[in-house]
Protein backbone atom coordinates (compact mmCIF):
# COMPACT_ATOMS: atom_id res chain seq x y z
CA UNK A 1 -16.34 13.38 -27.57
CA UNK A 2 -19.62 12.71 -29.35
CA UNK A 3 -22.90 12.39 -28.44
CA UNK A 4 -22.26 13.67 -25.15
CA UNK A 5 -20.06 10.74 -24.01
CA UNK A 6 -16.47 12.20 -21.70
CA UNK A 7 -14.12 8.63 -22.11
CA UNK A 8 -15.35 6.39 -24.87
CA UNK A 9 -17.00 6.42 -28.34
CA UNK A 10 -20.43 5.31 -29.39
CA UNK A 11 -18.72 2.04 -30.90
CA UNK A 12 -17.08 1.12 -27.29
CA UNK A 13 -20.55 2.06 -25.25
CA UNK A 14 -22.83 0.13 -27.64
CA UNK A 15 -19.71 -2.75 -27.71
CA UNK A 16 -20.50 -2.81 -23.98
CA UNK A 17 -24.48 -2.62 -24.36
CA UNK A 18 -24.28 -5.75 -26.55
CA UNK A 19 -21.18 -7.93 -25.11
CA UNK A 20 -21.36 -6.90 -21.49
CA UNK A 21 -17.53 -5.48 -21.03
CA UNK A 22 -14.76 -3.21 -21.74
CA UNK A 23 -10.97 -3.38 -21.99
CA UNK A 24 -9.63 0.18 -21.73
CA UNK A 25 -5.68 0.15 -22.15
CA UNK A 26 -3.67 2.98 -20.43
CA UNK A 27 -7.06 4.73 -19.08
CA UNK A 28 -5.83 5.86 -15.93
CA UNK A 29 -3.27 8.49 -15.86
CA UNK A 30 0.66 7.65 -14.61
CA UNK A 31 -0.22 11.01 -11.52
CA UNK A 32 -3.40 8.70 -10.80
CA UNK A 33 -1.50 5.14 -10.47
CA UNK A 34 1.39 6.82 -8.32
CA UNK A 35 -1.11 8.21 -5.76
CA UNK A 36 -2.61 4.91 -5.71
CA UNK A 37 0.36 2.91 -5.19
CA UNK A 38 1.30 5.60 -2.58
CA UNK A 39 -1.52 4.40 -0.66
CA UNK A 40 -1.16 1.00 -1.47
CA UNK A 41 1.76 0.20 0.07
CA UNK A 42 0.74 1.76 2.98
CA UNK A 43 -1.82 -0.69 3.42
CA UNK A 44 0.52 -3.88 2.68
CA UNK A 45 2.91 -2.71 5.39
CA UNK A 46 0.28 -2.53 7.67
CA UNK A 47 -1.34 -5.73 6.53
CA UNK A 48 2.38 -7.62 7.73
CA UNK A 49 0.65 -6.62 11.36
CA UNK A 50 -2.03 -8.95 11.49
CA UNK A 51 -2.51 -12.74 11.86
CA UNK A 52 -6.36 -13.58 10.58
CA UNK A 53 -8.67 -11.91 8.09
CA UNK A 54 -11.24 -9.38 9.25
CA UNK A 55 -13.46 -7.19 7.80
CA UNK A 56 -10.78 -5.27 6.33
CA UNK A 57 -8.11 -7.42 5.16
CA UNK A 58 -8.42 -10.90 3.73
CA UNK A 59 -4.93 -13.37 4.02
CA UNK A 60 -3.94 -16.22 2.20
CA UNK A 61 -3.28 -18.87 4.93
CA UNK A 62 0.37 -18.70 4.61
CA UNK A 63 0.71 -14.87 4.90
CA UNK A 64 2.79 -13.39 7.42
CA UNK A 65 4.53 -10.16 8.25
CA UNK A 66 7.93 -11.58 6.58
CA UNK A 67 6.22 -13.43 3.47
CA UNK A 68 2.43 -10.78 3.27
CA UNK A 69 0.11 -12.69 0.94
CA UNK A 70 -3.33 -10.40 0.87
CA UNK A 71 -6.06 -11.69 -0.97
CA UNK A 72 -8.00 -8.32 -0.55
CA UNK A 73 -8.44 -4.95 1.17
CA UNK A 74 -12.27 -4.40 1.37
CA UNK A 75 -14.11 -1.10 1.14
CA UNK A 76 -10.55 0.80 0.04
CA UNK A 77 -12.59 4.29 -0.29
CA UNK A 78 -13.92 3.74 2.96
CA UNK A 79 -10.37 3.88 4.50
CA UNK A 80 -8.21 6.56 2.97
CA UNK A 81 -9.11 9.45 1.00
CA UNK A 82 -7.26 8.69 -2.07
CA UNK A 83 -9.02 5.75 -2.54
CA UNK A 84 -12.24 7.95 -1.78
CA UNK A 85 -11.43 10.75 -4.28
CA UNK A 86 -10.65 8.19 -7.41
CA UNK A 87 -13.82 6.22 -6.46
CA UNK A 88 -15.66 9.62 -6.59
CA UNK A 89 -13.93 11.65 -8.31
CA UNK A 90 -11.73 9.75 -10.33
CA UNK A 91 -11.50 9.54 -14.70
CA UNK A 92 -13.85 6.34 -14.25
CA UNK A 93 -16.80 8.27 -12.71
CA UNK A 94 -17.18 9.78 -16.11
CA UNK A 95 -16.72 6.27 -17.69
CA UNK A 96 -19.64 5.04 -15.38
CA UNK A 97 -21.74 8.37 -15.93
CA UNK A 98 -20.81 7.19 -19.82
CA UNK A 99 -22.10 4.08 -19.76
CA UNK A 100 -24.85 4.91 -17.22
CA UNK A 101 -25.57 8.17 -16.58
CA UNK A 102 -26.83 10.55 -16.48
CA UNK A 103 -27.65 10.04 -12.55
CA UNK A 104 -24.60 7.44 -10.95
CA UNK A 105 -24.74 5.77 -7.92
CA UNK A 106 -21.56 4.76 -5.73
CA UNK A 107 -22.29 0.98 -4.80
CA UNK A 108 -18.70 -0.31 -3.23
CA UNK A 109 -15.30 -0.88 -3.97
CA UNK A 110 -12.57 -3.06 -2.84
CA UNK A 111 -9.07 -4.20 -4.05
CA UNK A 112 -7.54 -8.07 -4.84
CA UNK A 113 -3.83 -8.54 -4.74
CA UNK A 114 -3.46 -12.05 -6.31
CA UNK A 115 -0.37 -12.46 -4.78
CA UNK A 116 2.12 -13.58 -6.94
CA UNK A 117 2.92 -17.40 -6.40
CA UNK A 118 -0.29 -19.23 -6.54
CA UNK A 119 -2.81 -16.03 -5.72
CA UNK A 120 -5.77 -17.75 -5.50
CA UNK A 121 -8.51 -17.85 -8.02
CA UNK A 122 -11.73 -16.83 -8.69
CA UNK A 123 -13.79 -19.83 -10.16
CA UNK A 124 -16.45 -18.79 -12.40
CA UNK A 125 -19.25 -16.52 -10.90
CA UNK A 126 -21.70 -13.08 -11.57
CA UNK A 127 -21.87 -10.89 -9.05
CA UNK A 128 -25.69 -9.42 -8.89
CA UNK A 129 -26.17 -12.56 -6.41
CA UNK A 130 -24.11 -11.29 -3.91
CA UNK A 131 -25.79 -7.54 -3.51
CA UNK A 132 -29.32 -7.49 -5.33
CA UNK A 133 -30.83 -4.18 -7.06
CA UNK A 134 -33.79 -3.48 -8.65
CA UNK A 135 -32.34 -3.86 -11.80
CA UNK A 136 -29.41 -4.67 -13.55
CA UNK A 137 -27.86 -1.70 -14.26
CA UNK A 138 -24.83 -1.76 -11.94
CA UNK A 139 -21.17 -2.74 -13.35
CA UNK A 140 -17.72 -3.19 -11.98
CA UNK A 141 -15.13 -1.24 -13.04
CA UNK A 142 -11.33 -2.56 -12.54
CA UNK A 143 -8.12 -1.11 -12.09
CA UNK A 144 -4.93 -3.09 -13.37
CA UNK A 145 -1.87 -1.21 -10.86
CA UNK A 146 0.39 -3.22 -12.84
CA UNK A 147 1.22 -4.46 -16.18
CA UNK A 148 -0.92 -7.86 -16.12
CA UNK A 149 -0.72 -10.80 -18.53
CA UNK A 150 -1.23 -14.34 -19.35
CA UNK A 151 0.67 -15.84 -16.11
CA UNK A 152 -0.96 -13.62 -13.87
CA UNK A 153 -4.35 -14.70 -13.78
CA UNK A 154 -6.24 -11.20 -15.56
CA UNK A 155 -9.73 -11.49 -15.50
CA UNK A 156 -11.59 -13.66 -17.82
CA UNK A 157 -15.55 -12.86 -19.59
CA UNK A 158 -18.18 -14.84 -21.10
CA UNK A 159 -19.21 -11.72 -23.99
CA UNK A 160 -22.84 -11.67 -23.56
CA UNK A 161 -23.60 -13.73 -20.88
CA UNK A 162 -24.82 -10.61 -19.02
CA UNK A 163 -28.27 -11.37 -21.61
CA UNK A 164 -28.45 -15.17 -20.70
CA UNK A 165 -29.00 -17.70 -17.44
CA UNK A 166 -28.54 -15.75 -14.15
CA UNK A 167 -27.13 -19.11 -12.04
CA UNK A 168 -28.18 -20.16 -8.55
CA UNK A 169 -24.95 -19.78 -6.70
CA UNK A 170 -26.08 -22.32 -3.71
CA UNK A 171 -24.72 -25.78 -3.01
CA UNK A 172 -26.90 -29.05 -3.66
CA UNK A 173 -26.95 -28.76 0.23
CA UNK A 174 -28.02 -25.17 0.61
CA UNK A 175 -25.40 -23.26 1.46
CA UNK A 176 -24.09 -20.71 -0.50
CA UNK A 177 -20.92 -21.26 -2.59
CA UNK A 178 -20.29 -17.85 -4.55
CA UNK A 179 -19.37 -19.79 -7.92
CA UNK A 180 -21.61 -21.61 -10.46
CA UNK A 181 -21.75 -25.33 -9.93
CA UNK A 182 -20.03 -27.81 -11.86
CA UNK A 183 -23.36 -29.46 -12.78
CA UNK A 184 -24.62 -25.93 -14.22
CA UNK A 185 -21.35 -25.17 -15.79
CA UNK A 186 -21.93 -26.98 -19.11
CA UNK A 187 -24.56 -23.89 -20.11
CA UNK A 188 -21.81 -21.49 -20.01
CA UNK A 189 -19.76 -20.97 -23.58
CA UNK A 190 -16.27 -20.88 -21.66
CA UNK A 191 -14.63 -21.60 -24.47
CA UNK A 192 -15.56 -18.07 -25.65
CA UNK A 193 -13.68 -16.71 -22.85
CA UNK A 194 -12.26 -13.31 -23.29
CA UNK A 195 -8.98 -12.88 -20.55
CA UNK A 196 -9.01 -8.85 -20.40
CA UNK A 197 -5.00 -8.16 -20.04
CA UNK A 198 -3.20 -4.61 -20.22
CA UNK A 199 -0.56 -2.98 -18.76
CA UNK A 200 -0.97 -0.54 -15.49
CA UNK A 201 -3.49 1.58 -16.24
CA UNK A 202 -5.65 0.06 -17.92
CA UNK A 203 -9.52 -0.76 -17.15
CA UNK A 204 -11.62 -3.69 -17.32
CA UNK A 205 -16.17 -3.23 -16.92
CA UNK A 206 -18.32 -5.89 -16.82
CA UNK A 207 -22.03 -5.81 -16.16
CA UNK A 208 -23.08 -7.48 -12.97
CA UNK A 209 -24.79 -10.28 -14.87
CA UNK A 210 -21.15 -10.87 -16.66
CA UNK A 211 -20.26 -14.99 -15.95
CA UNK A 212 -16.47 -14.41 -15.05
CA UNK A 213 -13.60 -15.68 -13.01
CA UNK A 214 -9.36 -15.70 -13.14
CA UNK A 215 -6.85 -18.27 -12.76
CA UNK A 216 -4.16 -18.36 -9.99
CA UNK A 217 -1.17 -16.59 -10.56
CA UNK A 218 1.10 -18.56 -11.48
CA UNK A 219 4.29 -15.37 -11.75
CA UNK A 220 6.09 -13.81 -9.37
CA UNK A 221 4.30 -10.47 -9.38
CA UNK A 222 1.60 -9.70 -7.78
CA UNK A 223 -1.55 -8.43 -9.83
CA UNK A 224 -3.92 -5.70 -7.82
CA UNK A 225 -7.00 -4.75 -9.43
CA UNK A 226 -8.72 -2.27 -7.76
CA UNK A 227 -12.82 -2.81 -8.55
CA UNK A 228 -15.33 -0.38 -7.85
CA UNK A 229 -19.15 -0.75 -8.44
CA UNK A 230 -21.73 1.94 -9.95
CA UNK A 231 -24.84 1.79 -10.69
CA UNK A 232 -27.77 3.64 -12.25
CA UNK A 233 -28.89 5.94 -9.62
CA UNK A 234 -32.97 4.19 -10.05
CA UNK A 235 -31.43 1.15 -8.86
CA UNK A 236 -31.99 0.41 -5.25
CA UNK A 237 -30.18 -2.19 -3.63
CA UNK A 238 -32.68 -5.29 -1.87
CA UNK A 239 -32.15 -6.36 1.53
CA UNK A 240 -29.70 -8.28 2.85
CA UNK A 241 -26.92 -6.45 1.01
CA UNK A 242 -23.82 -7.14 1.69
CA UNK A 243 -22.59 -3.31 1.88
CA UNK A 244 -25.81 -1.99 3.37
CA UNK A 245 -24.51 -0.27 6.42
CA UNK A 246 -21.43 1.27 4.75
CA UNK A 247 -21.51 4.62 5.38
CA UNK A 248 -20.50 5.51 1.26
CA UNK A 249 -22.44 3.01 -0.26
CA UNK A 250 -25.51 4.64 -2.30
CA UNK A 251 -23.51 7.75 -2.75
CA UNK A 252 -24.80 10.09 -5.85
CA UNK A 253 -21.14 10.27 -7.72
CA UNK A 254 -22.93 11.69 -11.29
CA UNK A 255 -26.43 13.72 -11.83
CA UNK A 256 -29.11 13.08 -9.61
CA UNK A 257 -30.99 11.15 -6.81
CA UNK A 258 -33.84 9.20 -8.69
CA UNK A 259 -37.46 10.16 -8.12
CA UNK A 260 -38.56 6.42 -9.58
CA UNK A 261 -37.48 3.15 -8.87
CA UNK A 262 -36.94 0.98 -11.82
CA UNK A 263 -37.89 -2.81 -11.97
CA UNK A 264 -36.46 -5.22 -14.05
CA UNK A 265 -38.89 -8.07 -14.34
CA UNK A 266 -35.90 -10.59 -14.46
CA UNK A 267 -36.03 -12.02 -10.75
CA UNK A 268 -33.06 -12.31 -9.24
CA UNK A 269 -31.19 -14.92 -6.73
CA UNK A 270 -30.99 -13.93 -3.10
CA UNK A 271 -27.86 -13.92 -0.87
CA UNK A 272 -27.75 -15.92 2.31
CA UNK A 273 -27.74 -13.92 5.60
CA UNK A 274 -24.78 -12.11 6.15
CA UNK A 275 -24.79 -11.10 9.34
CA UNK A 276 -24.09 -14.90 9.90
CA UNK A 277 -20.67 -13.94 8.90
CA UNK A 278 -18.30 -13.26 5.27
CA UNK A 279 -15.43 -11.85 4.71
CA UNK A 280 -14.76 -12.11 1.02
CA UNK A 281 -15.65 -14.24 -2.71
CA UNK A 282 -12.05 -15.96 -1.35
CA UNK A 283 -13.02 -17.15 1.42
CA UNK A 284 -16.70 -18.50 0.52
CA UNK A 285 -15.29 -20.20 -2.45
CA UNK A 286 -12.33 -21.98 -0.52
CA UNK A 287 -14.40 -23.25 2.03
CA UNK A 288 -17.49 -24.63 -0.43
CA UNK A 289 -14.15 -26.23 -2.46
CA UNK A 290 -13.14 -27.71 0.88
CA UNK A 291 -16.07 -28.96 2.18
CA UNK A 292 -16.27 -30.54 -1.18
CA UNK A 293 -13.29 -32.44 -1.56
């Protein structure tokens, strides 16, 4: 492909560079998606054995091993090598390494089921507040397994709010919510919203300053979209990161190890402590919505 690029052309990378996301239909190959589903419903059936959400698996209240409702499996690629090899050695390394490279850095990955039925949603957020960097390089990269549309609660973007307002993601009370307030809300153009839909295979990317979020789902399939984060390999992740002791994160996936750190004189919000205790966006944004009510 030109200009050096493996997976997209010059018009889709400098689409991304100005909008702050991608929609790449049937990117992933049918071998890929097999092997991943392989794996996948490994992991259900072994979700149907537990009663509360860990560090591993997060549950919908209701879930059970008759009726399993998963909300997420976190840190996929650090539990089967599948999941590893596509994170590392999959067709979107080269779409990071596109959009990034030349040097790529392996931040995390997990995977949300928005179970079918009222899967929970994801009110509207960025995601640089959870795991800091030195800049804001890094971007998600998500994996439709199935054929996702309008019913099932796809992913929705603000196009360009990666350039605008980074939002202070705390409660009027100090504790941290993991969504942008109501009062704050106004400054967003949600009305602009983009709802990134495909069928299996395809990928979304959004740049970690990207001001998105997805309805319930509201059909009776289930919609997994596996996510993984990259990030240019001079960005170094601040303290307290929310992956820091993972033994993958930081990985060099593309290129090089940086010899400089670069700073992007944007500051950025810090993340409570989370030693204190998380287990997923779910979870933090239930109980704020809660507590509120």
């Amino acid at each position: 492909m030109a200009h050096g690029l493996k997976t997209i052309t010059p018009e889709q990378k400098a689409f991304y560079e100005e909008n702050g996301y991608l929609l790449l239909e049937n990117f992933v190959s049918d071998a890929w998606m097999d092997r991943l589903w392989e794996v996948t419903d490994r992991f259900i059936a072994e979700s149907r054995t537990i009663t509360k959400s860990s560090g591993k698996f997060d549950i919908e209240p209701d879930h059970s091993a008759d009726n399993p409702r998963l909300r997420r499996l976190s840190q996929p690629a650090e539990h089967d090598p599948v999941y590893r090899e596509f994170a590392f050695d999959g067709p979107i390394v080269d779409l990071a390494a596109d959009l990034l490279g030349p040097d790529v850095k392996y931040h995390h990955s997990k995977l949300n089921f928005k179970w079918s039925g009222g899967g929970e949603e994801v009110k509207w957020h960025q995601d640089i507040q959870f795991w800091p960097h030195t800049n804001y390089s890094p971007l998600t990269i998500g994996l439709y397994m199935s054929d996702v549309d309008d019913e099932m609660g796809p992913m929705g973007v603000i196009p360009k709010s990666h350039e605008a307002e980074l939002f202070d993601l705390y409660g009027e009370d100090g504790n941290w919510t993991g969504y942008i307030a109501e009062k704050d809300i106004g400054r967003v153009p949600v009305d602009d919203v983009a709802w990134l839909k495909g069928p299996r295979g395809s990928v979304t990317v959004h740049n970690c300053r990207m001001v998105h979020g997805s309805e319930p789902n509201r059909s009776s399939r289930v919609r997994p979209l596996l996510l993984h984060t990259y990030s240019a390999a001079d960005a170094l992740t601040l303290e307290p990161s929310i992956v820091a002791n993972l033994p993958l994160s930081n990985t060099i996936v593309r290129g090089e190890r940086a010899k400089w750190a670069r700073f992007d004189p944007r500051p950025c919000l810090m993340p409570p402590d989370w030693s204190k205790g998380y287990v997923s966006i779910f979870d933090v944004q239930q109980a704020s919505k809660d507590d509120a009510a």
